[in-house]
N, C-alpha and C. Protein backbone atom coordinates (compact mmCIF):
# COMPACT_ATOMS: atom_id res chain seq x y z
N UNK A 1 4.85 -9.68 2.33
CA UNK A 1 3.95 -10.14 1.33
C UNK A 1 4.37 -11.53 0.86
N UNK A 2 4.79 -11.95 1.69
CA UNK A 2 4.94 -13.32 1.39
C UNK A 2 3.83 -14.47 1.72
N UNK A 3 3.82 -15.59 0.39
CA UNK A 3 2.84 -16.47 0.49
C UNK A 3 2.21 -16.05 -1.06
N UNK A 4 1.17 -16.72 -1.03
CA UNK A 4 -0.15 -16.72 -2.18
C UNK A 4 -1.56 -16.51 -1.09
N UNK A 5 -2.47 -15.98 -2.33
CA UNK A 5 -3.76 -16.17 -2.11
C UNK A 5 -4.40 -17.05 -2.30
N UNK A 6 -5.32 -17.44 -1.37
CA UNK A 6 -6.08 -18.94 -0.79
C UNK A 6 -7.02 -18.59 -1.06
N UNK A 7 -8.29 -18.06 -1.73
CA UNK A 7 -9.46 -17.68 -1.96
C UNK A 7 -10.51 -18.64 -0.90
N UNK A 8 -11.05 -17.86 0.17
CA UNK A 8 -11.84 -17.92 1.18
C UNK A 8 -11.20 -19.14 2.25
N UNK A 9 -9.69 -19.31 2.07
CA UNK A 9 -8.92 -19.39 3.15
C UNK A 9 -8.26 -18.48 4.25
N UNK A 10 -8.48 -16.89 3.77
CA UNK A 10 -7.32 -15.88 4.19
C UNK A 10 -8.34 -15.13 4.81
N UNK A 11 -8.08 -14.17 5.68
CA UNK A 11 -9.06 -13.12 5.91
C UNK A 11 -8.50 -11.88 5.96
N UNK A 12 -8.76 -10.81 5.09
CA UNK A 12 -8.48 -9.89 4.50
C UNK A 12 -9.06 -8.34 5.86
N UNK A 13 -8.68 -7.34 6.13
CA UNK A 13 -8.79 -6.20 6.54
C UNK A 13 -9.60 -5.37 5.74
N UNK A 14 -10.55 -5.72 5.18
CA UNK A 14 -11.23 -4.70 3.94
C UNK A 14 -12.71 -5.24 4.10
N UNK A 15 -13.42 -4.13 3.49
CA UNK A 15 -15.02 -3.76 3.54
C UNK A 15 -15.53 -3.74 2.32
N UNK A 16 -16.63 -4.55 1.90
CA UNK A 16 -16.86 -4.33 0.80
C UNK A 16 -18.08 -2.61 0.49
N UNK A 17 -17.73 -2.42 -0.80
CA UNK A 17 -18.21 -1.16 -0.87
C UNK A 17 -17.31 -0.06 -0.46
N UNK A 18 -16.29 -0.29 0.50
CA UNK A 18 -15.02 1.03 0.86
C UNK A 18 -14.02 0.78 0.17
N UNK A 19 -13.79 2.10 -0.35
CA UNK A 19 -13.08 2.45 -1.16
C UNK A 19 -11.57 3.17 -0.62
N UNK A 20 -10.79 2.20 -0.86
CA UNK A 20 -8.94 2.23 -0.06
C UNK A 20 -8.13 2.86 -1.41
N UNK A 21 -7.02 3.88 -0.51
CA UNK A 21 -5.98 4.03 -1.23
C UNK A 21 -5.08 3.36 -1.24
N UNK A 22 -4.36 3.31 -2.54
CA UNK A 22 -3.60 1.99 -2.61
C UNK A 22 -1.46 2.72 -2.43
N UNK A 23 -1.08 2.15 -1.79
CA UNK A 23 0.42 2.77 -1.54
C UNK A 23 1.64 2.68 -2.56
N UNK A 24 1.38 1.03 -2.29
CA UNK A 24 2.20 0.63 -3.24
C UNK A 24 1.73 -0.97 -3.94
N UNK A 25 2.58 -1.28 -4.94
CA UNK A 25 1.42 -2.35 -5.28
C UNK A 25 2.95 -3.56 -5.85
N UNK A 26 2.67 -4.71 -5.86
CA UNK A 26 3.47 -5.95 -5.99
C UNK A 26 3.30 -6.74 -6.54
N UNK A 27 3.75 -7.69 -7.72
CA UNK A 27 3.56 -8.34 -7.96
C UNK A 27 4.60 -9.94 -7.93
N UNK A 28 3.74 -10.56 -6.79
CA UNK A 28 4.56 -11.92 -6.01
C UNK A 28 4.10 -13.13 -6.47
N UNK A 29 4.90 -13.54 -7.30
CA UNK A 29 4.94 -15.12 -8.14
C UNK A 29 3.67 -14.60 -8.55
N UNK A 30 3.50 -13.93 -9.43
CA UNK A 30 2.34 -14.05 -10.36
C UNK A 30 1.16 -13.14 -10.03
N UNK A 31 0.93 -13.06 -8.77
CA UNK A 31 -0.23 -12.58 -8.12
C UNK A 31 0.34 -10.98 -7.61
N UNK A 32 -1.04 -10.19 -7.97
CA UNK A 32 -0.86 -8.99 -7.86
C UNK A 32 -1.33 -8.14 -6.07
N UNK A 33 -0.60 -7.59 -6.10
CA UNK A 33 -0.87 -7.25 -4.45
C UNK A 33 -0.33 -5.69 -3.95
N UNK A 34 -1.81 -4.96 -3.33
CA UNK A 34 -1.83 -3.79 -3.32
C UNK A 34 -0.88 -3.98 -1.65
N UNK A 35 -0.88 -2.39 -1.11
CA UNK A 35 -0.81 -2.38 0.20
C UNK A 35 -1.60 -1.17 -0.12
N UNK A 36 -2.41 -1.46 1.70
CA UNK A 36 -3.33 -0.20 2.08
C UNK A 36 -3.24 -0.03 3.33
N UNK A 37 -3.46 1.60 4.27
CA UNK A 37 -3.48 1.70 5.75
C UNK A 37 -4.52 0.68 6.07
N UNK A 38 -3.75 -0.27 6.73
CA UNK A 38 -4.84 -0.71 8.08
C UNK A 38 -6.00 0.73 8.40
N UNK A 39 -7.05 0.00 8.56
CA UNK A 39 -8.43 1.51 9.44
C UNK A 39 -8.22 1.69 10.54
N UNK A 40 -7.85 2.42 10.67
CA UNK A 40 -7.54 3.49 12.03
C UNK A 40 -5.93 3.67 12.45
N UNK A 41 -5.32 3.24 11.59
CA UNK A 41 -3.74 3.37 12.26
C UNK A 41 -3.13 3.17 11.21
N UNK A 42 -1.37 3.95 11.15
CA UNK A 42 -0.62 4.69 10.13
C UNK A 42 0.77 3.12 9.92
N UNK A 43 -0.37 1.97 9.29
CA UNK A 43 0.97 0.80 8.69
C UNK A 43 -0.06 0.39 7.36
N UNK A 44 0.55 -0.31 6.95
CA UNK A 44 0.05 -1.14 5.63
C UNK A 44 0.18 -2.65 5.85
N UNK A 45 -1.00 -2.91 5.24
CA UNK A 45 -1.46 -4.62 5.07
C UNK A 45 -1.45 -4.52 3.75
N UNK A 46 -0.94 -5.92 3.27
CA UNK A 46 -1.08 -6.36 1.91
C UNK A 46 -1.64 -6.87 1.95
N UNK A 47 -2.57 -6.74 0.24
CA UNK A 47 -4.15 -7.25 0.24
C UNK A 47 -4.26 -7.89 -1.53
N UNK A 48 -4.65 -9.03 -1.77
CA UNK A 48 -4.53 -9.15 -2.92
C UNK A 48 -5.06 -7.89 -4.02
N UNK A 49 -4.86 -7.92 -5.34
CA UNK A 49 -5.74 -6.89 -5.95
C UNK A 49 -7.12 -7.32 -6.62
N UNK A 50 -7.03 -8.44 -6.33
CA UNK A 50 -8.44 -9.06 -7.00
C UNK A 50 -9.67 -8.98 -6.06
N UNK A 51 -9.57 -8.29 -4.70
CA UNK A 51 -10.48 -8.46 -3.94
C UNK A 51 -10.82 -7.03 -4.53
N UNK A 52 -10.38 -5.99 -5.21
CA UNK A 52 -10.78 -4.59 -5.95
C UNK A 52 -11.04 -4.09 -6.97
N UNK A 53 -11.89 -3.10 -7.24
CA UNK A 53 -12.02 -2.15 -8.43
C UNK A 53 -12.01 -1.47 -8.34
N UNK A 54 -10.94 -1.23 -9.30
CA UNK A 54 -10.35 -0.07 -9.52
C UNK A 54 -11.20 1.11 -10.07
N UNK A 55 -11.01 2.08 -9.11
CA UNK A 55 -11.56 3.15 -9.30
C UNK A 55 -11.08 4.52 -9.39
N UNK A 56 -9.94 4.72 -9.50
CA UNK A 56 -8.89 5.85 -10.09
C UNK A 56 -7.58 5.25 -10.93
N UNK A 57 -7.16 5.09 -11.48
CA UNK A 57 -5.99 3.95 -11.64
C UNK A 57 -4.71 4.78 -12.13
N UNK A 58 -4.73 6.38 -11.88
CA UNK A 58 -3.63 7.66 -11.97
C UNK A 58 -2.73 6.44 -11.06
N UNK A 59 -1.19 6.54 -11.39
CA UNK A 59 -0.28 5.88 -10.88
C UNK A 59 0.42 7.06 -9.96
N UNK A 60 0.53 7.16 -8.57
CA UNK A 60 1.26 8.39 -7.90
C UNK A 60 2.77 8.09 -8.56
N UNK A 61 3.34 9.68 -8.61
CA UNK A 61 4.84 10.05 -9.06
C UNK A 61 5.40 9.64 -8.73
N UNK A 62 5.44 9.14 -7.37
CA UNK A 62 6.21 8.63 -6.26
C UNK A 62 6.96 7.52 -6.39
N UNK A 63 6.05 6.94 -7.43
CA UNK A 63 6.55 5.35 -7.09
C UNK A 63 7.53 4.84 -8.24
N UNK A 64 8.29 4.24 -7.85
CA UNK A 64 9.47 3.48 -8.40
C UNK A 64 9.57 2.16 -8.75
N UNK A 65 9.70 1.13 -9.81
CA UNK A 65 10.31 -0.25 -10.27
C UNK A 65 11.39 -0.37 -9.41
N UNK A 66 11.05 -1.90 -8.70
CA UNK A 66 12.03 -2.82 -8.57
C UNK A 66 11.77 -4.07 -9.10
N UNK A 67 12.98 -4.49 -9.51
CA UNK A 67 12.68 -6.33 -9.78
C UNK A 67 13.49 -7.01 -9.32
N UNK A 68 12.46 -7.58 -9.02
CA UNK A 68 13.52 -8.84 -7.49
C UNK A 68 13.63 -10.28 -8.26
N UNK A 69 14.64 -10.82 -8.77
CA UNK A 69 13.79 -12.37 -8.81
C UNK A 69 12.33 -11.72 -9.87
N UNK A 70 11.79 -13.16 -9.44
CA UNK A 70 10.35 -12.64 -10.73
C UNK A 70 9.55 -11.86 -10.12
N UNK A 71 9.66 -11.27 -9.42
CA UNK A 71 9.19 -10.02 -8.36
C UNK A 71 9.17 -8.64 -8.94
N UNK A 72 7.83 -7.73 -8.96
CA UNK A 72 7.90 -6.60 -9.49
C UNK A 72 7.50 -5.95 -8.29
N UNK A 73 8.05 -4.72 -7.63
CA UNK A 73 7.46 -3.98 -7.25
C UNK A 73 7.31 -2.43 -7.91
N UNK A 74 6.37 -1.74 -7.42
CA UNK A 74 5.94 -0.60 -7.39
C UNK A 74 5.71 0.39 -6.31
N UNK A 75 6.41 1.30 -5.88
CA UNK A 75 6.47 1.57 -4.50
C UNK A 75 7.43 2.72 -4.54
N UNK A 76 6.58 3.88 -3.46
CA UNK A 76 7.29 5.01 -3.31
C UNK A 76 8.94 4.84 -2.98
N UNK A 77 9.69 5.88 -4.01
CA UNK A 77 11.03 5.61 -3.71
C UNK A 77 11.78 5.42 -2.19
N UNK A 78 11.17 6.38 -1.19
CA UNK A 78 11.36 6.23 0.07
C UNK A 78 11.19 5.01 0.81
N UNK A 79 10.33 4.08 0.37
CA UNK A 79 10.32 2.53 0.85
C UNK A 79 11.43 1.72 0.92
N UNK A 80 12.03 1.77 -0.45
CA UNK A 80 13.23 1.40 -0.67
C UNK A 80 14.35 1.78 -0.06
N UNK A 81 14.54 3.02 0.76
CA UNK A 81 15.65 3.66 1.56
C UNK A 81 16.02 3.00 2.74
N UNK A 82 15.24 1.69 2.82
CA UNK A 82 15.08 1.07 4.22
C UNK A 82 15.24 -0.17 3.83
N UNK A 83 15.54 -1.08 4.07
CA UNK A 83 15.13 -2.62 4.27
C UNK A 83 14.29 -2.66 5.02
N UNK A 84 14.04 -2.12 6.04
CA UNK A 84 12.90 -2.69 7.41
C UNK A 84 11.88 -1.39 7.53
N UNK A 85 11.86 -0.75 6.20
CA UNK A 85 10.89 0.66 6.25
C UNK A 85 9.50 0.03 7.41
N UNK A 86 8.70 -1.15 6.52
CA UNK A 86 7.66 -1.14 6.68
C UNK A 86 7.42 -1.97 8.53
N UNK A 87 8.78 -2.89 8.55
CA UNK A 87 8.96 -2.99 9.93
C UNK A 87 8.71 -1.95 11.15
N UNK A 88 9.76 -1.02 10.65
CA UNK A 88 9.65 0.64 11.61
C UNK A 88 8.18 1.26 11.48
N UNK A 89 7.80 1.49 10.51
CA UNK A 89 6.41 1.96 10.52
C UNK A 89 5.27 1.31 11.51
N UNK A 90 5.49 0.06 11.19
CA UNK A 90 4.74 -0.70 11.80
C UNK A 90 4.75 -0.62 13.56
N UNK A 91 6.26 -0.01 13.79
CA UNK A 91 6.38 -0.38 15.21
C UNK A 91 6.70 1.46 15.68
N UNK A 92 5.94 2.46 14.35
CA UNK A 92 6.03 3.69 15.10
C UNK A 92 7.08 4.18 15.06
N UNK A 93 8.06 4.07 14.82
CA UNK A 93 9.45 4.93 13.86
C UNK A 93 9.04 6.23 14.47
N UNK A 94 9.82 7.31 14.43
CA UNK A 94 9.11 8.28 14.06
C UNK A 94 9.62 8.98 12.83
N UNK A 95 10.71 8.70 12.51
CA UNK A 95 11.21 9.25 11.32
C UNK A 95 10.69 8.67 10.10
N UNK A 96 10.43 7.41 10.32
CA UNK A 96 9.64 6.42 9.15
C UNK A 96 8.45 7.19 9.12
N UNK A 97 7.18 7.37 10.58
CA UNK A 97 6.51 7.76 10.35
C UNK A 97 5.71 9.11 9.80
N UNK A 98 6.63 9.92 9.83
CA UNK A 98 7.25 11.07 8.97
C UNK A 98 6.76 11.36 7.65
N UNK A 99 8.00 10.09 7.12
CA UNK A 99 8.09 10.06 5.96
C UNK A 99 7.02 9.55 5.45
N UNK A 100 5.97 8.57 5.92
CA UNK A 100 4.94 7.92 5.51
C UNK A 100 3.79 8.84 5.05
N UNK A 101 3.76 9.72 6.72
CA UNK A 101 2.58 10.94 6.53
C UNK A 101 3.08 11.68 5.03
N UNK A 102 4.20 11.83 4.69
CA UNK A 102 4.24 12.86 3.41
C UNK A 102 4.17 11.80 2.14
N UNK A 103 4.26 10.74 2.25
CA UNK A 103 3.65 9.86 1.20
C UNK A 103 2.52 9.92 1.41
N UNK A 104 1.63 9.92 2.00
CA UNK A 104 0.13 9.75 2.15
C UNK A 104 -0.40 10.79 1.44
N UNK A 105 0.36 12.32 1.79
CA UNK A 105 -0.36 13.56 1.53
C UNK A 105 0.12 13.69 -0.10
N UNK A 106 1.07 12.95 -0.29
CA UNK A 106 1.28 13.22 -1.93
C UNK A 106 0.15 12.26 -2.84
N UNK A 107 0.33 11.26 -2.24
CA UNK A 107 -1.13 10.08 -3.00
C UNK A 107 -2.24 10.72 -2.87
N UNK A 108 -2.48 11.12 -1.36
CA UNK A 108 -3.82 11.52 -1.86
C UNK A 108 -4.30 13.07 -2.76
N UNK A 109 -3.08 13.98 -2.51
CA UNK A 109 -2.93 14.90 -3.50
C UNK A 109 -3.22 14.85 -4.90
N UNK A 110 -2.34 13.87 -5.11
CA UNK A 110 -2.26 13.68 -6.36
C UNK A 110 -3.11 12.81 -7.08
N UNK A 111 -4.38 12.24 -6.13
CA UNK A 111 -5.10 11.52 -6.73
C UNK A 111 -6.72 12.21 -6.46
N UNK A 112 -6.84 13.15 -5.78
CA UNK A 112 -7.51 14.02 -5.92
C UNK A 112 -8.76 13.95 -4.74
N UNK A 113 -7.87 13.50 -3.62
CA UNK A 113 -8.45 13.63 -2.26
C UNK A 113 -8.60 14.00 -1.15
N UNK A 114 -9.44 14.75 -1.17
CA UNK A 114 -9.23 16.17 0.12
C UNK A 114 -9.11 15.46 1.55
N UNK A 115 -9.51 14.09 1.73
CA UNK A 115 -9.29 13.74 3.11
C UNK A 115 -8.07 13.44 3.53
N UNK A 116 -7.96 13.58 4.95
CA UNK A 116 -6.52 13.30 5.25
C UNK A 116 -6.16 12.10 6.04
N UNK A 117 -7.08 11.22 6.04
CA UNK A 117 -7.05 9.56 6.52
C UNK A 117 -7.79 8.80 5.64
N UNK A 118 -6.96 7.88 5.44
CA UNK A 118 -7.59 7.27 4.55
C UNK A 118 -8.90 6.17 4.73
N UNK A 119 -9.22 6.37 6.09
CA UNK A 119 -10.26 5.43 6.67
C UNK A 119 -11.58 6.33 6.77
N UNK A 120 -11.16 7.65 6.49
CA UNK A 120 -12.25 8.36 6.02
C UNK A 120 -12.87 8.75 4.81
N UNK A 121 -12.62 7.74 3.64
CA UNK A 121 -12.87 7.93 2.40
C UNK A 121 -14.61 7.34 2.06
């Protein structure tokens, strides 16, 4: 999640009108920034939060403060167990990917969503 937002410099992975679960969320030099599954496959893209509305805003249990520098994150404690969590995920882990699937099933549990992909919302 590094960089800033360029407003109609960047091109974003998102649909308007679809409605994404959000994983974990960041806030980098100022600017606020969700992560959500990429559609159709088990990694996360960071996406500003201003491209959204919010439409449940229950915070999952899961997630944990860090502060980096002027850096806030928010993010399931298991993220943090890794330096290169989101690296491995990305490249299919399987133990990462594991752990991801049971973050998924707790967010969407706990936020009150019977589907079990989030590209099917």
């Amino acid at each position: 999640m590094l960089g800033s937002y360029w407003p109609g410099k960047q091109t974003f992975h998102v649909e308007i009108g679809q409605e994404y679960i959000v994983f974990a969320m960041s806030i980098i030099n100022g600017e606020s920034w969700v992560q959500i599954e990429e559609k159709g496959f088990e990694f996360l893209i960071p996406v500003p939060l201003c491209l959204f509305e919010i439409v449940n805003g229950k915070v999952p249990s899961s997630w944990e403060v860090c502060i980096k520098g002027v850096n806030i994150h928010l993010w399931p404690s298991s993220f943090y167990k890794d330096q290169y969590y989101h690296d491995k995920l990305s490249d299919g882990d399987p133990e990462i990917l594991e752990n991801y699937r049971e973050v998924k099933t707790q967010i969407l549990k706990e936020g009150g969503v019977k589907k079990t992909r989030t590209d099917e919302l």
